[in-house]
PDB file of N, CA and C in Angstrom:
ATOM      1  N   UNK A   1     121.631 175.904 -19.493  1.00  0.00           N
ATOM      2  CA  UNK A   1     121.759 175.558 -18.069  1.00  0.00           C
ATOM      3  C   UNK A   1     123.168 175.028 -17.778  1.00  0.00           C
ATOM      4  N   UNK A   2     123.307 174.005 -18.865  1.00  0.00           N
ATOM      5  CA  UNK A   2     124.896 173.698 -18.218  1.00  0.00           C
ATOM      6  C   UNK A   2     126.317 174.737 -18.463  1.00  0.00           C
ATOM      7  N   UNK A   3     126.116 175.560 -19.536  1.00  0.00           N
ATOM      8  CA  UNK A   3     127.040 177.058 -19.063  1.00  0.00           C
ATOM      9  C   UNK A   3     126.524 177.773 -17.698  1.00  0.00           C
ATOM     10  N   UNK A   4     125.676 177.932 -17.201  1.00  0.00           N
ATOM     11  CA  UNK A   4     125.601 178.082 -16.207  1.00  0.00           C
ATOM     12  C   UNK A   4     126.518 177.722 -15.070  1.00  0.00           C
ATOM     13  N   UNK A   5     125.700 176.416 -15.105  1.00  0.00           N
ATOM     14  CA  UNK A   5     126.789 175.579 -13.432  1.00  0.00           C
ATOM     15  C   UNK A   5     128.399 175.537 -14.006  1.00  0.00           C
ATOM     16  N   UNK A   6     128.581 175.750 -15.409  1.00  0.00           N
ATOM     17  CA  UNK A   6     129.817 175.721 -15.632  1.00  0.00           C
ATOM     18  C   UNK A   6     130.554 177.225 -15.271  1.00  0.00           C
ATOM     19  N   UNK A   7     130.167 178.023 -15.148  1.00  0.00           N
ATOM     20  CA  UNK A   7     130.445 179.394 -14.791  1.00  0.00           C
ATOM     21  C   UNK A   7     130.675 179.069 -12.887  1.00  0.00           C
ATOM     22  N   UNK A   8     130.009 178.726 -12.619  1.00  0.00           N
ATOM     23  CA  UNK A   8     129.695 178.742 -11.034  1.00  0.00           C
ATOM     24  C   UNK A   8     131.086 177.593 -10.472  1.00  0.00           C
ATOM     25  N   UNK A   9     131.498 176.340 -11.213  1.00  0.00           N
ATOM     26  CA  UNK A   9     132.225 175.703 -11.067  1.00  0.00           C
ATOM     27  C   UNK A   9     133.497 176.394 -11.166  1.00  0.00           C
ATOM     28  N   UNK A  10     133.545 176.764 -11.947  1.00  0.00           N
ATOM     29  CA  UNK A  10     134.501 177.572 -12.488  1.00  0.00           C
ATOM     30  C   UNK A  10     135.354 178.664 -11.340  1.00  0.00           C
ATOM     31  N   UNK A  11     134.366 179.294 -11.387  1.00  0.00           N
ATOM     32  CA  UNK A  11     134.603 179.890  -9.617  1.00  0.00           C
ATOM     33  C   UNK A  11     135.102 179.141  -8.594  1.00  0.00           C
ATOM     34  N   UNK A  12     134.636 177.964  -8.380  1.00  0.00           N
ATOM     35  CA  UNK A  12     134.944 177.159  -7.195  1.00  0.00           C
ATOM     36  C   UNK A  12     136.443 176.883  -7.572  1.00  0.00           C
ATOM     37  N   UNK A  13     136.797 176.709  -9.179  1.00  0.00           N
ATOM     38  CA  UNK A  13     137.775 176.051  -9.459  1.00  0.00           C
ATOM     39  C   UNK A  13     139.305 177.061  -9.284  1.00  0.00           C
ATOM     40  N   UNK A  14     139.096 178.312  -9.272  1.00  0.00           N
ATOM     41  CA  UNK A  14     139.591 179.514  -9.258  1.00  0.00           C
ATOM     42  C   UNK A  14     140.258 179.539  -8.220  1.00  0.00           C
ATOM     43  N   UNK A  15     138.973 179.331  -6.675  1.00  0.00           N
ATOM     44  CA  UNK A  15     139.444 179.176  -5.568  1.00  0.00           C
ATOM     45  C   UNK A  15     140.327 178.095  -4.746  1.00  0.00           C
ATOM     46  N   UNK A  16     139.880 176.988  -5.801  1.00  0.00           N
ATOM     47  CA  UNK A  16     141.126 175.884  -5.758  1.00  0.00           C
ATOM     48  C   UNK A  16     142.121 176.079  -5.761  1.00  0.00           C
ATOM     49  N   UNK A  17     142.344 176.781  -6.681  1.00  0.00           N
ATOM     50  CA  UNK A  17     144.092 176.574  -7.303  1.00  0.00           C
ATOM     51  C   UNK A  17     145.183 177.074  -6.196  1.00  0.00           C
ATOM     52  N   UNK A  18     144.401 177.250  -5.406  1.00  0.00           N
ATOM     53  CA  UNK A  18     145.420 177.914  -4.193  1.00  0.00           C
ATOM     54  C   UNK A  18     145.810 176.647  -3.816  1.00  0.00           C
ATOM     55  N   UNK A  19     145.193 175.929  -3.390  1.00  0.00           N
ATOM     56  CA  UNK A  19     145.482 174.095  -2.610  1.00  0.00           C
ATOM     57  C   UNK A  19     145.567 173.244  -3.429  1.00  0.00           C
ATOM     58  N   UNK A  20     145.553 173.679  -4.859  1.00  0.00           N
ATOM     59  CA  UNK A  20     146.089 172.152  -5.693  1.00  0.00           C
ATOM     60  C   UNK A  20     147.149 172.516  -7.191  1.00  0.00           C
ATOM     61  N   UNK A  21     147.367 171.720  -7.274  1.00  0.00           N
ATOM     62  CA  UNK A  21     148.698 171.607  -8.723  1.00  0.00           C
ATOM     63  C   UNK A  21     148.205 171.849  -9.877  1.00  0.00           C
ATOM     64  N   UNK A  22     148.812 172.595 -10.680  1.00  0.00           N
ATOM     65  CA  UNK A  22     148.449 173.044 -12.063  1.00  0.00           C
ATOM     66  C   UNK A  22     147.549 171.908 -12.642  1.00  0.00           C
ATOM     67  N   UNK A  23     148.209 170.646 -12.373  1.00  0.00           N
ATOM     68  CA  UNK A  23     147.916 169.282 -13.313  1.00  0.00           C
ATOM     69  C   UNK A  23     146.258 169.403 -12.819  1.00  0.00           C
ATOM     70  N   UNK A  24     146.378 168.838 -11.441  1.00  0.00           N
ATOM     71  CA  UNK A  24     144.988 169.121 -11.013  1.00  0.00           C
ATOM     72  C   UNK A  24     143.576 169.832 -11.185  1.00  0.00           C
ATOM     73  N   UNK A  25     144.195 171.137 -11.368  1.00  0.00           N
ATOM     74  CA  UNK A  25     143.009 171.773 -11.880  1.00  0.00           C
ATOM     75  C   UNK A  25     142.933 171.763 -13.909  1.00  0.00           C
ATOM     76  N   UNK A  26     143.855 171.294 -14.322  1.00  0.00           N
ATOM     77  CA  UNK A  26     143.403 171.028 -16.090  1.00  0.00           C
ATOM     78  C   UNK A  26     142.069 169.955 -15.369  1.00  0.00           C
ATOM     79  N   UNK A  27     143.106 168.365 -14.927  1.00  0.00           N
ATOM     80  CA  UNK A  27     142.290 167.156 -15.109  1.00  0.00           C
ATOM     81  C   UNK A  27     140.626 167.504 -14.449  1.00  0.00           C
ATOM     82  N   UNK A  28     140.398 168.654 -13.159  1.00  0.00           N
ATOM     83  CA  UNK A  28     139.495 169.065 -13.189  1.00  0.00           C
ATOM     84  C   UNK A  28     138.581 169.975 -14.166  1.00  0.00           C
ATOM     85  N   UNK A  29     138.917 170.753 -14.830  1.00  0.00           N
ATOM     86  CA  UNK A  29     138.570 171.419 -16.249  1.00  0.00           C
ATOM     87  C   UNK A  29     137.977 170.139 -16.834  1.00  0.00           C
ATOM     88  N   UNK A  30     139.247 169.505 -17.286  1.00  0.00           N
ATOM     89  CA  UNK A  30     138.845 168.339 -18.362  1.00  0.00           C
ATOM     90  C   UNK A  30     137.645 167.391 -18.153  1.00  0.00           C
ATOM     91  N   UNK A  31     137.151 167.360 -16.663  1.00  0.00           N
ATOM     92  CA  UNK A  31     136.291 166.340 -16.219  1.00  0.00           C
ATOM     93  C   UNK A  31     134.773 167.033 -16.646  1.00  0.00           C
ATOM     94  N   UNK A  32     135.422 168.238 -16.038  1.00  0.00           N
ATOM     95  CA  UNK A  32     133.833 169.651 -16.113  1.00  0.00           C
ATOM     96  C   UNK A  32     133.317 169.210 -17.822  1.00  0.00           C
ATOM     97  N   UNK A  33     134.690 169.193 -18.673  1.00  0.00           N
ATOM     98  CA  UNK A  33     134.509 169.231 -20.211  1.00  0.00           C
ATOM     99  C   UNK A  33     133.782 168.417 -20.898  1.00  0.00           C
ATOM    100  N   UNK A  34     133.800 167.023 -20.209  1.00  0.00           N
ATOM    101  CA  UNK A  34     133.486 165.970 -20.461  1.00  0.00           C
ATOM    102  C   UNK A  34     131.737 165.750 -20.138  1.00  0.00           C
ATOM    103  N   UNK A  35     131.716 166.212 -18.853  1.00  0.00           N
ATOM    104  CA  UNK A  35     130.071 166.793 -18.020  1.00  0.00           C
ATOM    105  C   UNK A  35     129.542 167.118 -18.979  1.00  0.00           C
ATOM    106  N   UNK A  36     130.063 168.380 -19.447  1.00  0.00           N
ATOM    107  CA  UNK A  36     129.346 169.402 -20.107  1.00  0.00           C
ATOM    108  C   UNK A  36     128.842 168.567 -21.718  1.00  0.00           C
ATOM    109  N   UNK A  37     129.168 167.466 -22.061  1.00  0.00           N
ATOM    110  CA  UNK A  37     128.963 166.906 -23.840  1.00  0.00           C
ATOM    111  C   UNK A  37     128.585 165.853 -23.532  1.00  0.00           C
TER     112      UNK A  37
END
């Protein structure tokens, strides 16, 4: 289940990157990473 919503986030996160800074979307990754364990 949580690869799941992590797939779906992921997407959202894709569509981010248009409106935010490289840094931004790692520390977002990294947060997802943290969720996910």
């Amino acid at each position: 289940m949580k690869q799941a919503s992590a797939v779906g986030m992921t997407s959202n996160t894709i569509r981010l990157e248009e409106n935010t800074s490289e840094d931004d979307v790692l520390r977002h990754i990294h947060a997802l990473n943290d969720d996910a364990m």
